[in-house]
PDB file of N, CA and C in Angstrom:
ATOM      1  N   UNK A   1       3.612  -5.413  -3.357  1.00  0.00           N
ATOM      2  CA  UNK A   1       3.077  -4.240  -4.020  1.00  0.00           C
ATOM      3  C   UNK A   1       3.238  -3.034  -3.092  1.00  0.00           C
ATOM      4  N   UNK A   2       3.765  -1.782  -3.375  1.00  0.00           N
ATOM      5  CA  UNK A   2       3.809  -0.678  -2.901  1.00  0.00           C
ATOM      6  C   UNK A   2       2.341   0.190  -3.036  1.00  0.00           C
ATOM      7  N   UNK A   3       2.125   0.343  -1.776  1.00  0.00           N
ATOM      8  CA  UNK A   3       0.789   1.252  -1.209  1.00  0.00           C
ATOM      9  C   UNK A   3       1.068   2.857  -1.740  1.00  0.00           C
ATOM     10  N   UNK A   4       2.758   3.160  -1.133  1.00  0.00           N
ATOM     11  CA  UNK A   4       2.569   4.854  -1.430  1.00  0.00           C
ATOM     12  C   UNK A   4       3.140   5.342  -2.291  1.00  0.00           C
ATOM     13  N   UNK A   5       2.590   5.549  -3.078  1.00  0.00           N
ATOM     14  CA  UNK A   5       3.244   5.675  -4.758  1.00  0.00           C
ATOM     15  C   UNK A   5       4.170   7.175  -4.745  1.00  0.00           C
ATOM     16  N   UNK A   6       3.990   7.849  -3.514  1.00  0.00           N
ATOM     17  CA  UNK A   6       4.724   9.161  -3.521  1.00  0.00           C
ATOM     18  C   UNK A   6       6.071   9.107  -2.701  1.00  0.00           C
ATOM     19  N   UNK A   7       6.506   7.546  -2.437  1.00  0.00           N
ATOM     20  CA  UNK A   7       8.071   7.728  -2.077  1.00  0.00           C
ATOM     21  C   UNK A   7       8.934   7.599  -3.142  1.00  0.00           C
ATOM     22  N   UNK A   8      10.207   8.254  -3.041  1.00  0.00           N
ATOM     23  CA  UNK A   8      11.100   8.173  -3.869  1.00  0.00           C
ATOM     24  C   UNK A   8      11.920   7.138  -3.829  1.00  0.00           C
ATOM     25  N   UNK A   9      12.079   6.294  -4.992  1.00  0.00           N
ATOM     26  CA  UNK A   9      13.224   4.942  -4.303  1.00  0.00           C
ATOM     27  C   UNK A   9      14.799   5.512  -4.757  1.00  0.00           C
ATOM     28  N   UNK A  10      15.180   5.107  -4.632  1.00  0.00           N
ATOM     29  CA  UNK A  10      16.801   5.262  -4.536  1.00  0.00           C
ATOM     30  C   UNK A  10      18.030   4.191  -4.208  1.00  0.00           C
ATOM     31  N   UNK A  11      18.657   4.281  -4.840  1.00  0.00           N
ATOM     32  CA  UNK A  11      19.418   2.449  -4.842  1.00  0.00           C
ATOM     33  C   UNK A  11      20.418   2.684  -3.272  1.00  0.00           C
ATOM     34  N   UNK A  12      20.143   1.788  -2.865  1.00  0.00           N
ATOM     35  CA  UNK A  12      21.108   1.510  -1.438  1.00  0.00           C
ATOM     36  C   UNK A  12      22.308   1.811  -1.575  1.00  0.00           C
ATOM     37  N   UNK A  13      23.392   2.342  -0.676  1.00  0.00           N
ATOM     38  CA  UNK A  13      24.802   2.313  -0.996  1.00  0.00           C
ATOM     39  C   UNK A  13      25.334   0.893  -1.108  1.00  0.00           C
ATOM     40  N   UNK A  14      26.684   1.261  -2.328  1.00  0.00           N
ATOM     41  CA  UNK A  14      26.771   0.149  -2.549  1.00  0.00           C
ATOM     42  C   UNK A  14      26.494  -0.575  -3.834  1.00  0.00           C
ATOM     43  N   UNK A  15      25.006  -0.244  -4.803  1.00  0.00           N
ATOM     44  CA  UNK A  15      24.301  -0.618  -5.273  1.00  0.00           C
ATOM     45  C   UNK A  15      24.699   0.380  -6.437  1.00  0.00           C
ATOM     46  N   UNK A  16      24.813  -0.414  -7.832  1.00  0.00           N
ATOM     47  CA  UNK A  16      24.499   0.888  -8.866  1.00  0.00           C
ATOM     48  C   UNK A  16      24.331  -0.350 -10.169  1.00  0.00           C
ATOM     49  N   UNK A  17      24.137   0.607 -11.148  1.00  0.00           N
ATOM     50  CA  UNK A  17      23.483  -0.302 -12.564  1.00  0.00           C
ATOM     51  C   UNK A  17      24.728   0.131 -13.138  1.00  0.00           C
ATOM     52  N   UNK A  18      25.188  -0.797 -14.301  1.00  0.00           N
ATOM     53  CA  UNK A  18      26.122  -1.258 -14.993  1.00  0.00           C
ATOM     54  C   UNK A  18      25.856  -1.636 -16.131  1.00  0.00           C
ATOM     55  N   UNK A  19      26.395  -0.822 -17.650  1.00  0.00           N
ATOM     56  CA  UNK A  19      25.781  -1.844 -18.730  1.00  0.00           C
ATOM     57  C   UNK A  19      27.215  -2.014 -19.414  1.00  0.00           C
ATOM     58  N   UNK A  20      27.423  -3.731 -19.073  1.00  0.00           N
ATOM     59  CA  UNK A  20      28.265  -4.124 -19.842  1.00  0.00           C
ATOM     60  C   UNK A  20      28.228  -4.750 -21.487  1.00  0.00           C
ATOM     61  N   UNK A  21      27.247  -4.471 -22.075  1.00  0.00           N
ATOM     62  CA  UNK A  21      26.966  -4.160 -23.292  1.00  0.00           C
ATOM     63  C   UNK A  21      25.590  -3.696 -23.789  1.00  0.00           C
ATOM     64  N   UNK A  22      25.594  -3.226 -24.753  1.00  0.00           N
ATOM     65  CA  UNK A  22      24.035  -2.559 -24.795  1.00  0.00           C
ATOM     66  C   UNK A  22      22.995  -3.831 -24.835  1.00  0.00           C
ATOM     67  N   UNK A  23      23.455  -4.772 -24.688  1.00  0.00           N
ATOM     68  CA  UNK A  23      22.430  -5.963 -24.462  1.00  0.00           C
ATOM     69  C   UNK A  23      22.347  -6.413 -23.051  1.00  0.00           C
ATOM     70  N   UNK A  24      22.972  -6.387 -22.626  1.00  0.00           N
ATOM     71  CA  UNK A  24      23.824  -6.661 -21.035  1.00  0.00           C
ATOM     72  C   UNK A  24      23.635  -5.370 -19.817  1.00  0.00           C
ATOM     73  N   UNK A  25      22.559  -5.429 -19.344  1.00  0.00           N
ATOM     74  CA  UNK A  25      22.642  -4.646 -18.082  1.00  0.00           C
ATOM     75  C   UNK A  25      22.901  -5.225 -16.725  1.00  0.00           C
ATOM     76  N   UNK A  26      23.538  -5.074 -15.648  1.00  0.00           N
ATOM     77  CA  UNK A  26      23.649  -5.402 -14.449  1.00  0.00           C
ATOM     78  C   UNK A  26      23.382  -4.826 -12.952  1.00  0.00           C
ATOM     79  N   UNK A  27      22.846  -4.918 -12.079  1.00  0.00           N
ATOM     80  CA  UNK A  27      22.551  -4.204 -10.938  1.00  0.00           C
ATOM     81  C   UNK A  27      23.893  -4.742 -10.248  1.00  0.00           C
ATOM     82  N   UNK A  28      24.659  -4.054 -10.033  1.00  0.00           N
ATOM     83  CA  UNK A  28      25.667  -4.828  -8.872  1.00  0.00           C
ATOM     84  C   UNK A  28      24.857  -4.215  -7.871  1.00  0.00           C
ATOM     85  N   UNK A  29      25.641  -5.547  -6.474  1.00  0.00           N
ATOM     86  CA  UNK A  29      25.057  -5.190  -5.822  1.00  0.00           C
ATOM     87  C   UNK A  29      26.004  -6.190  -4.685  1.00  0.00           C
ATOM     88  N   UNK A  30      26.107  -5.638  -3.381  1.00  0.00           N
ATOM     89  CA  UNK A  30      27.138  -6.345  -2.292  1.00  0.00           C
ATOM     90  C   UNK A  30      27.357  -7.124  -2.432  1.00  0.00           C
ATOM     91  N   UNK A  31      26.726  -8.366  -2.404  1.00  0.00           N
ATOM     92  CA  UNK A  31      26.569 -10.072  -2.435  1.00  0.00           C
ATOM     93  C   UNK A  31      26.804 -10.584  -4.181  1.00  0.00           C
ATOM     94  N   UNK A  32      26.677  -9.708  -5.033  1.00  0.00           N
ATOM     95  CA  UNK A  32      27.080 -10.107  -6.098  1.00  0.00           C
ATOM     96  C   UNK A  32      26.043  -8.853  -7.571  1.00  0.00           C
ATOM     97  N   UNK A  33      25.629  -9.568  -8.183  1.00  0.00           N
ATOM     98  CA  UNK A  33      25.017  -9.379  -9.532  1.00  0.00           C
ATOM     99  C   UNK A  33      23.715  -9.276  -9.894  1.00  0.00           C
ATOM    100  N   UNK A  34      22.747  -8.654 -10.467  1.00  0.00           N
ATOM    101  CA  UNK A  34      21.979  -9.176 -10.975  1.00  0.00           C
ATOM    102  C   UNK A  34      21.552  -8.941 -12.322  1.00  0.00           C
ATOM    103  N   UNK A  35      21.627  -9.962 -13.099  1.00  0.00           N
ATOM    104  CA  UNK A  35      20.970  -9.457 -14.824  1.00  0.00           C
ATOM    105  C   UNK A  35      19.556  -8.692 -14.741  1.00  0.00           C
ATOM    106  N   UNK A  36      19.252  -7.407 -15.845  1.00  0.00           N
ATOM    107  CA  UNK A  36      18.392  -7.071 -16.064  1.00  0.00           C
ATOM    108  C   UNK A  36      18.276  -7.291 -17.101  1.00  0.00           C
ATOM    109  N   UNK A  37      16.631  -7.250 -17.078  1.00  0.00           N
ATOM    110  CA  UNK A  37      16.218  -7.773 -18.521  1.00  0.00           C
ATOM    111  C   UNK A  37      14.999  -7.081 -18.749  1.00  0.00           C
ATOM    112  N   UNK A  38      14.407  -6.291 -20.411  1.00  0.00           N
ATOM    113  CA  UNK A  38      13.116  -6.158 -20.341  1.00  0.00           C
ATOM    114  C   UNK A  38      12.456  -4.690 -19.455  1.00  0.00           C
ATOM    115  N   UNK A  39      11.903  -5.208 -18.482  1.00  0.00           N
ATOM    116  CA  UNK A  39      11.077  -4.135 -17.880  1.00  0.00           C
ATOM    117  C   UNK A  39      12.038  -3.545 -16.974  1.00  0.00           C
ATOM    118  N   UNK A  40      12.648  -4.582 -16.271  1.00  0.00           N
ATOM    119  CA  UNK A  40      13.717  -4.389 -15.202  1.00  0.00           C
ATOM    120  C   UNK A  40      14.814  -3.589 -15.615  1.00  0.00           C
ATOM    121  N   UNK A  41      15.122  -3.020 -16.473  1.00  0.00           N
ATOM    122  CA  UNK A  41      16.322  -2.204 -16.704  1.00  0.00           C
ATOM    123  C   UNK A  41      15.381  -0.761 -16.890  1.00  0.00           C
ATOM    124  N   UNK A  42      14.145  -0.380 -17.652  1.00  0.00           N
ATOM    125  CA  UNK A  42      13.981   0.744 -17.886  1.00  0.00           C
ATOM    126  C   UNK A  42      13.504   0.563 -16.868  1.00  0.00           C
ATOM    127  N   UNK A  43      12.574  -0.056 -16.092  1.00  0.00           N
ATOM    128  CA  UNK A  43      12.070   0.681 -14.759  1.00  0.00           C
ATOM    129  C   UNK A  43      13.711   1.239 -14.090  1.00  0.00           C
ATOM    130  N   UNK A  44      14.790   0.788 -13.694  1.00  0.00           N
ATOM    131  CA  UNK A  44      16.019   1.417 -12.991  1.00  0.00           C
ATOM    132  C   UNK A  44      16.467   2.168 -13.769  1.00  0.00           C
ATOM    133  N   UNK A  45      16.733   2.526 -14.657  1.00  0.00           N
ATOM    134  CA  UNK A  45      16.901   3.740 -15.606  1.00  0.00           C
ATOM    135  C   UNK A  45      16.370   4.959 -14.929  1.00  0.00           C
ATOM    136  N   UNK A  46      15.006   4.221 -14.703  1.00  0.00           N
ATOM    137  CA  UNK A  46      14.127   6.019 -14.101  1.00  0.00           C
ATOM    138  C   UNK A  46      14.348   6.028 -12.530  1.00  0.00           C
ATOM    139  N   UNK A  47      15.115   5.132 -11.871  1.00  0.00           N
ATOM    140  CA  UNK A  47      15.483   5.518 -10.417  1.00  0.00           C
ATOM    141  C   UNK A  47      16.449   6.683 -10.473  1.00  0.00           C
ATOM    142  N   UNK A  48      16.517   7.439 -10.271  1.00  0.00           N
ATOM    143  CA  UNK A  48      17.577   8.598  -9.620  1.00  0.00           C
ATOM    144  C   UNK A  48      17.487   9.550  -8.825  1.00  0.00           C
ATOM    145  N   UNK A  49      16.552   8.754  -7.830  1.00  0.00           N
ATOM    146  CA  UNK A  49      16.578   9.702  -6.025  1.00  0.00           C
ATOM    147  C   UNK A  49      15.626  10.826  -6.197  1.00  0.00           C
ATOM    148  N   UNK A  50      15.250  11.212  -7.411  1.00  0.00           N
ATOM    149  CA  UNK A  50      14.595  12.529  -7.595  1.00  0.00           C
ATOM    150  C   UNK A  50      13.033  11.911  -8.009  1.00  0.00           C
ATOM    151  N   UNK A  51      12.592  11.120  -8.781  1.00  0.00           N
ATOM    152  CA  UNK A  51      11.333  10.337  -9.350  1.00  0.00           C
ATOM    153  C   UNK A  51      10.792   9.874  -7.941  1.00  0.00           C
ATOM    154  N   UNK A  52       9.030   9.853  -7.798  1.00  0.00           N
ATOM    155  CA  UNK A  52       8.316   9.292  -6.916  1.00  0.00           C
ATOM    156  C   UNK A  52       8.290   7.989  -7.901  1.00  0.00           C
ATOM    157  N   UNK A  53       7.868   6.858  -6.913  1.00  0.00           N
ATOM    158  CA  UNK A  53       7.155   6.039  -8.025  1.00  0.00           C
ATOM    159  C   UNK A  53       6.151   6.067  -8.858  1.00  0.00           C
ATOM    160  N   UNK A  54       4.914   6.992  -8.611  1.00  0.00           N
ATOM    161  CA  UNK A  54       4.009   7.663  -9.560  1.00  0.00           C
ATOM    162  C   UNK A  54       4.550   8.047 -10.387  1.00  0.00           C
ATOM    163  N   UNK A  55       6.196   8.811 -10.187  1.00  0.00           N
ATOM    164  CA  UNK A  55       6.286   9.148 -11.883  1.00  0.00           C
ATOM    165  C   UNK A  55       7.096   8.563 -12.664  1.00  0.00           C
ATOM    166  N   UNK A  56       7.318   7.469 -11.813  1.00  0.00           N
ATOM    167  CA  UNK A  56       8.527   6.143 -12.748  1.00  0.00           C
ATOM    168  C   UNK A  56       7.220   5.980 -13.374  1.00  0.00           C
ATOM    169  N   UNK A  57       6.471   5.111 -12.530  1.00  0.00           N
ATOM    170  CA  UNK A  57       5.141   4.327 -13.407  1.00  0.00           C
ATOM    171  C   UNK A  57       4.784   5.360 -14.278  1.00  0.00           C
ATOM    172  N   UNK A  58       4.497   6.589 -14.268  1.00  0.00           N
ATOM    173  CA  UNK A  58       3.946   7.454 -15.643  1.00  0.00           C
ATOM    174  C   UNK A  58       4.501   7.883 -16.812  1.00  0.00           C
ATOM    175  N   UNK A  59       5.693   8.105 -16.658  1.00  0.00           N
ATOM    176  CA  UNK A  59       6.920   7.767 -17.589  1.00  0.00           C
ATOM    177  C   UNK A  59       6.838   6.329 -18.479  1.00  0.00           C
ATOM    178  N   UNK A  60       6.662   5.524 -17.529  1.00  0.00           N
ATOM    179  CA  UNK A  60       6.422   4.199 -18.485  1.00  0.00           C
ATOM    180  C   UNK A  60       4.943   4.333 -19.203  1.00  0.00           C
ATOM    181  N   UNK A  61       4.041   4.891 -18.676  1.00  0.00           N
ATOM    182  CA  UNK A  61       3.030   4.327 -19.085  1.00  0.00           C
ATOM    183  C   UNK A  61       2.587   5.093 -20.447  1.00  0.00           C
ATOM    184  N   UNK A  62       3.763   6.622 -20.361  1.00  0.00           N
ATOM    185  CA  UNK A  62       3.593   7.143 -21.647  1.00  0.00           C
ATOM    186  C   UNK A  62       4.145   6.481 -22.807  1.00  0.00           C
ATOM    187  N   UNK A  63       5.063   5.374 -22.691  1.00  0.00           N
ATOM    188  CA  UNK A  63       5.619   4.549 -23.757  1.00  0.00           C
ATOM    189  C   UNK A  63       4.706   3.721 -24.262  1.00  0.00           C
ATOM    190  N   UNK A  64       3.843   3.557 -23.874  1.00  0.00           N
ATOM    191  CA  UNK A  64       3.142   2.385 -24.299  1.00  0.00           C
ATOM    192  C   UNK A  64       1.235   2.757 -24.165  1.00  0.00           C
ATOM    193  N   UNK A  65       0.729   1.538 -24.678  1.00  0.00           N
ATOM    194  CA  UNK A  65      -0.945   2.137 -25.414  1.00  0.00           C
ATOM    195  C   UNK A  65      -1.699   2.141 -23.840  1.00  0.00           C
ATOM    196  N   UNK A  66      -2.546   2.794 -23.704  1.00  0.00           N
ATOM    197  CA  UNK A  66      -3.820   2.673 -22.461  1.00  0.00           C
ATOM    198  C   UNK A  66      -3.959   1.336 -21.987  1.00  0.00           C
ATOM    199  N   UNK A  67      -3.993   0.579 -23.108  1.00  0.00           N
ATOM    200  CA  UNK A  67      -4.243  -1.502 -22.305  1.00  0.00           C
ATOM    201  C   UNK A  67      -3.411  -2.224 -21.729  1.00  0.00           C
ATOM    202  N   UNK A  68      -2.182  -1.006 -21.807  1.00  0.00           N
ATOM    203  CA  UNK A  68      -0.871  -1.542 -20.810  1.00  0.00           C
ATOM    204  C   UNK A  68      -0.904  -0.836 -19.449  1.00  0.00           C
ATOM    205  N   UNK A  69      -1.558   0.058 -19.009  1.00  0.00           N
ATOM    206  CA  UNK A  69      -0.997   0.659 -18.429  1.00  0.00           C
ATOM    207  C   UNK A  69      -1.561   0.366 -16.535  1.00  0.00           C
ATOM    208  N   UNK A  70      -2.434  -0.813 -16.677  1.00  0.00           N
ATOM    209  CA  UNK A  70      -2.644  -1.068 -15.539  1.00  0.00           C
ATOM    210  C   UNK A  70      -1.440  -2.050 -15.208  1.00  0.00           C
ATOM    211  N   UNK A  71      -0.873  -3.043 -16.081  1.00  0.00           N
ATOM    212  CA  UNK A  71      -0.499  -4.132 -16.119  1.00  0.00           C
ATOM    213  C   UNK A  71       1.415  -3.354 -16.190  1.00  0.00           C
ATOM    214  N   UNK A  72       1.546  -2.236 -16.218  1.00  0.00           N
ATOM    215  CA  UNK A  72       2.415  -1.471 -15.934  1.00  0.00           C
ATOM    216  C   UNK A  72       2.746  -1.407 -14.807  1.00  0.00           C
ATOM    217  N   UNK A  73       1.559  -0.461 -14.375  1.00  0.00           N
ATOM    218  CA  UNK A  73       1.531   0.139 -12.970  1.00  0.00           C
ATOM    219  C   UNK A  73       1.806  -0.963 -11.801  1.00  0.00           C
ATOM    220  N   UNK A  74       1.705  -2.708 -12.503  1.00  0.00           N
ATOM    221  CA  UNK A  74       1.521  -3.791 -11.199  1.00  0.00           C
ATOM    222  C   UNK A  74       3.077  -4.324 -11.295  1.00  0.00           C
ATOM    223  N   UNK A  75       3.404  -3.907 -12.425  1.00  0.00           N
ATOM    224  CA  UNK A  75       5.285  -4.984 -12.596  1.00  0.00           C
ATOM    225  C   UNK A  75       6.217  -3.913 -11.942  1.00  0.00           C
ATOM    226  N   UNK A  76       5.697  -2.958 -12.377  1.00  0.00           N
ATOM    227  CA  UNK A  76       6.724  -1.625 -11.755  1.00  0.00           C
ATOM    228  C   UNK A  76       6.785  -1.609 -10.320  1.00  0.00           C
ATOM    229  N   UNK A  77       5.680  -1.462  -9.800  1.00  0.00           N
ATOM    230  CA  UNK A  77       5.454  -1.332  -8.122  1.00  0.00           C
ATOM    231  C   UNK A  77       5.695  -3.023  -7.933  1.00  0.00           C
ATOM    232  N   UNK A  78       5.894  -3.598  -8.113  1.00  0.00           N
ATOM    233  CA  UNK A  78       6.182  -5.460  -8.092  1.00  0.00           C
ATOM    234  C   UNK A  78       7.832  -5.095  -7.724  1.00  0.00           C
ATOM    235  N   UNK A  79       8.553  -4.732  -8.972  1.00  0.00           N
ATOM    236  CA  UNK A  79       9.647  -5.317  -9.206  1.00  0.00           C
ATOM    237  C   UNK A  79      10.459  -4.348  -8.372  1.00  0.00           C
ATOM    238  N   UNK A  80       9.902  -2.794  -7.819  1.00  0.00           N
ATOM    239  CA  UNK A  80      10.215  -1.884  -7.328  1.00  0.00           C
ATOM    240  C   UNK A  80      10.334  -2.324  -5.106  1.00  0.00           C
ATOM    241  N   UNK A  81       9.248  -3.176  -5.362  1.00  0.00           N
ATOM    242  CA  UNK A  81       8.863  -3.682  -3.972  1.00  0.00           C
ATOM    243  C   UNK A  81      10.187  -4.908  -3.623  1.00  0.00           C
ATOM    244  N   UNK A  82      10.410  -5.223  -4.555  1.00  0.00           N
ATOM    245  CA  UNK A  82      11.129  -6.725  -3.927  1.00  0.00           C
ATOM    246  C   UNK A  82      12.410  -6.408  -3.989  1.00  0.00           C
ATOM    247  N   UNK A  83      12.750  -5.441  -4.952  1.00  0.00           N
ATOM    248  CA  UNK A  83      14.291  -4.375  -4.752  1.00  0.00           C
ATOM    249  C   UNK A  83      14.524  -4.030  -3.609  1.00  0.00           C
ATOM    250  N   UNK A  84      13.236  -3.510  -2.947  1.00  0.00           N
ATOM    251  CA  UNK A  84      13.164  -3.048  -1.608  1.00  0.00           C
ATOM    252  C   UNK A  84      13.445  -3.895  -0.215  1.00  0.00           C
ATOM    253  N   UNK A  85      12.668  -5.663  -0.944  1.00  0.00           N
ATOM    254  CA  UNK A  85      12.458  -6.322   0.232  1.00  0.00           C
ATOM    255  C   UNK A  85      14.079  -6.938   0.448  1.00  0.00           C
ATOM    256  N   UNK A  86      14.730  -6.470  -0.498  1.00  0.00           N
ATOM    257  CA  UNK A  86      16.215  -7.304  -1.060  1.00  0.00           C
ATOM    258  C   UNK A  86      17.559  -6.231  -0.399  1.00  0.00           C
ATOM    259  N   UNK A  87      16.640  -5.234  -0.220  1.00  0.00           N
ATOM    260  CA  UNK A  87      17.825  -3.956   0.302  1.00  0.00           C
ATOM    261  C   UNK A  87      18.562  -3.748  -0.800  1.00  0.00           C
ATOM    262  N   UNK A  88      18.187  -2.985  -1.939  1.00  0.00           N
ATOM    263  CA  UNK A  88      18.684  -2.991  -2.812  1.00  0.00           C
ATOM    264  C   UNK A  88      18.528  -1.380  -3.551  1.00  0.00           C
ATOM    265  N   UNK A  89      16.813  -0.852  -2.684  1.00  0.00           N
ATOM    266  CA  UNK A  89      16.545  -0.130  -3.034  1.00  0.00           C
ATOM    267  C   UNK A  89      16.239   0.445  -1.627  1.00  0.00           C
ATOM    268  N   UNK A  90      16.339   1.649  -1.433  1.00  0.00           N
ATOM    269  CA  UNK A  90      15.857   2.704  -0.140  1.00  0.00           C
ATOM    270  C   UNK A  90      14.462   2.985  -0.623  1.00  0.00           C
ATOM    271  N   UNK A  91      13.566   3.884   0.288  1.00  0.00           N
ATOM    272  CA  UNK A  91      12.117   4.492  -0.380  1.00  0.00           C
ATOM    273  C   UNK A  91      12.541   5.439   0.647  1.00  0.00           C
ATOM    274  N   UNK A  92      12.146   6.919   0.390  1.00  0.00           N
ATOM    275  CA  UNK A  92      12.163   8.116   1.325  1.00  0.00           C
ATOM    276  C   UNK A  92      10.991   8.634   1.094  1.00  0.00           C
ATOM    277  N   UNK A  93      10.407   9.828   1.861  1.00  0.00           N
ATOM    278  CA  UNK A  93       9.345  10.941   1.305  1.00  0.00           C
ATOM    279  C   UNK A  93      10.119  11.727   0.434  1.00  0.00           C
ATOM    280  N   UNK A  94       9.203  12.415  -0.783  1.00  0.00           N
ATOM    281  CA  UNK A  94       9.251  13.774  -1.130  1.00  0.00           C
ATOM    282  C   UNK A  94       9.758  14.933  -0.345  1.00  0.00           C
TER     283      UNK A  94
END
Protein backbone atom coordinates (compact mmCIF):
# COMPACT_ATOMS: atom_id res chain seq x y z
CA UNK A 1 0.00 0.00 0.00
CA UNK A 2 1.26 3.48 -0.88
CA UNK A 3 1.54 6.03 2.15
CA UNK A 4 2.00 9.25 -0.20
CA UNK A 5 -0.79 9.65 -2.28
CA UNK A 6 0.88 12.94 -3.77
CA UNK A 7 3.59 11.13 -5.94
CA UNK A 8 3.18 10.91 -9.46
CA UNK A 9 3.70 7.35 -10.94
CA UNK A 10 4.94 7.06 -14.31
CA UNK A 11 5.78 3.84 -16.26
CA UNK A 12 9.59 2.96 -16.25
CA UNK A 13 11.48 3.19 -19.55
CA UNK A 14 10.90 0.60 -21.53
CA UNK A 15 7.43 0.00 -20.25
CA UNK A 16 4.20 1.11 -22.13
CA UNK A 17 0.43 -0.23 -22.47
CA UNK A 18 -0.70 -1.82 -25.62
CA UNK A 19 -4.24 -2.68 -26.69
CA UNK A 20 -4.20 -5.43 -28.94
CA UNK A 21 -7.88 -5.57 -29.14
CA UNK A 22 -10.48 -3.66 -27.39
CA UNK A 23 -10.76 -6.71 -25.19
CA UNK A 24 -7.06 -7.31 -24.95
CA UNK A 25 -4.87 -4.87 -23.09
CA UNK A 26 -1.13 -5.44 -22.42
CA UNK A 27 1.60 -3.76 -20.26
CA UNK A 28 4.77 -4.69 -22.12
CA UNK A 29 7.31 -4.67 -20.30
CA UNK A 30 11.41 -5.82 -20.55
CA UNK A 31 11.11 -9.40 -19.41
CA UNK A 32 7.97 -9.85 -21.31
CA UNK A 33 3.99 -9.12 -20.96
CA UNK A 34 1.43 -8.56 -18.83
CA UNK A 35 -2.49 -9.02 -19.40
CA UNK A 36 -4.72 -6.37 -18.02
CA UNK A 37 -7.83 -6.94 -16.91
CA UNK A 38 -10.79 -5.01 -15.14
CA UNK A 39 -9.40 -2.47 -12.71
CA UNK A 40 -5.88 -2.90 -13.97
CA UNK A 41 -6.23 -1.31 -17.32
CA UNK A 42 -8.32 1.85 -16.23
CA UNK A 43 -6.24 2.39 -13.26
CA UNK A 44 -3.03 2.63 -16.24
CA UNK A 45 -5.10 4.53 -18.51
CA UNK A 46 -4.90 7.36 -15.84
CA UNK A 47 -0.97 6.99 -15.50
CA UNK A 48 0.55 9.74 -17.64
CA UNK A 49 3.41 11.32 -15.52
CA UNK A 50 1.12 14.28 -14.89
CA UNK A 51 -1.77 12.49 -12.24
CA UNK A 52 -0.76 12.18 -8.37
CA UNK A 53 -2.18 9.07 -7.16
CA UNK A 54 -4.89 11.03 -5.25
CA UNK A 55 -6.12 11.91 -8.49
CA UNK A 56 -5.94 8.51 -10.29
CA UNK A 57 -7.89 7.22 -7.17
CA UNK A 58 -10.47 10.28 -7.56
CA UNK A 59 -11.05 9.93 -11.07
CA UNK A 60 -12.00 6.42 -10.31
CA UNK A 61 -13.93 7.04 -7.53
CA UNK A 62 -16.09 9.48 -9.57
CA UNK A 63 -17.15 6.41 -11.75
CA UNK A 64 -18.61 4.64 -9.33
CA UNK A 65 -21.29 4.96 -6.06
CA UNK A 66 -19.77 6.22 -2.40
CA UNK A 67 -19.73 2.20 -1.18
CA UNK A 68 -16.99 1.75 -3.61
CA UNK A 69 -14.91 4.15 -2.96
CA UNK A 70 -12.91 2.99 -0.02
CA UNK A 71 -12.51 -0.42 -1.61
CA UNK A 72 -11.20 1.73 -4.65
CA UNK A 73 -8.88 3.73 -2.97
CA UNK A 74 -7.20 0.04 -1.53
CA UNK A 75 -6.92 -1.88 -5.25
CA UNK A 76 -5.63 1.27 -6.83
CA UNK A 77 -2.83 2.09 -4.30
CA UNK A 78 -2.43 -2.08 -4.18
CA UNK A 79 -2.04 -2.60 -7.76
CA UNK A 80 -0.16 0.85 -8.17
CA UNK A 81 2.39 -0.39 -5.29
CA UNK A 82 3.41 -3.74 -6.74
CA UNK A 83 3.90 -2.02 -10.35
CA UNK A 84 6.29 -0.25 -8.33
CA UNK A 85 7.74 -3.18 -6.36
CA UNK A 86 8.10 -4.87 -10.07
CA UNK A 87 9.94 -1.72 -11.60
CA UNK A 88 7.43 -1.20 -13.78
CA UNK A 89 6.31 1.94 -12.48
CA UNK A 90 8.62 5.10 -11.24
CA UNK A 91 6.85 7.44 -8.30
CA UNK A 92 8.36 11.15 -8.34
CA UNK A 93 7.14 14.39 -6.34
CA UNK A 94 4.83 16.96 -7.75
Amino acid sequence: MIEDLQQVPQLARGCRVQARSEEEIVLLVPEGLLRLKGAGAEILALVDGQRTIAQIVETLQAQYPPEAHTQIATEASSFLASLHQRSVLLFRQP
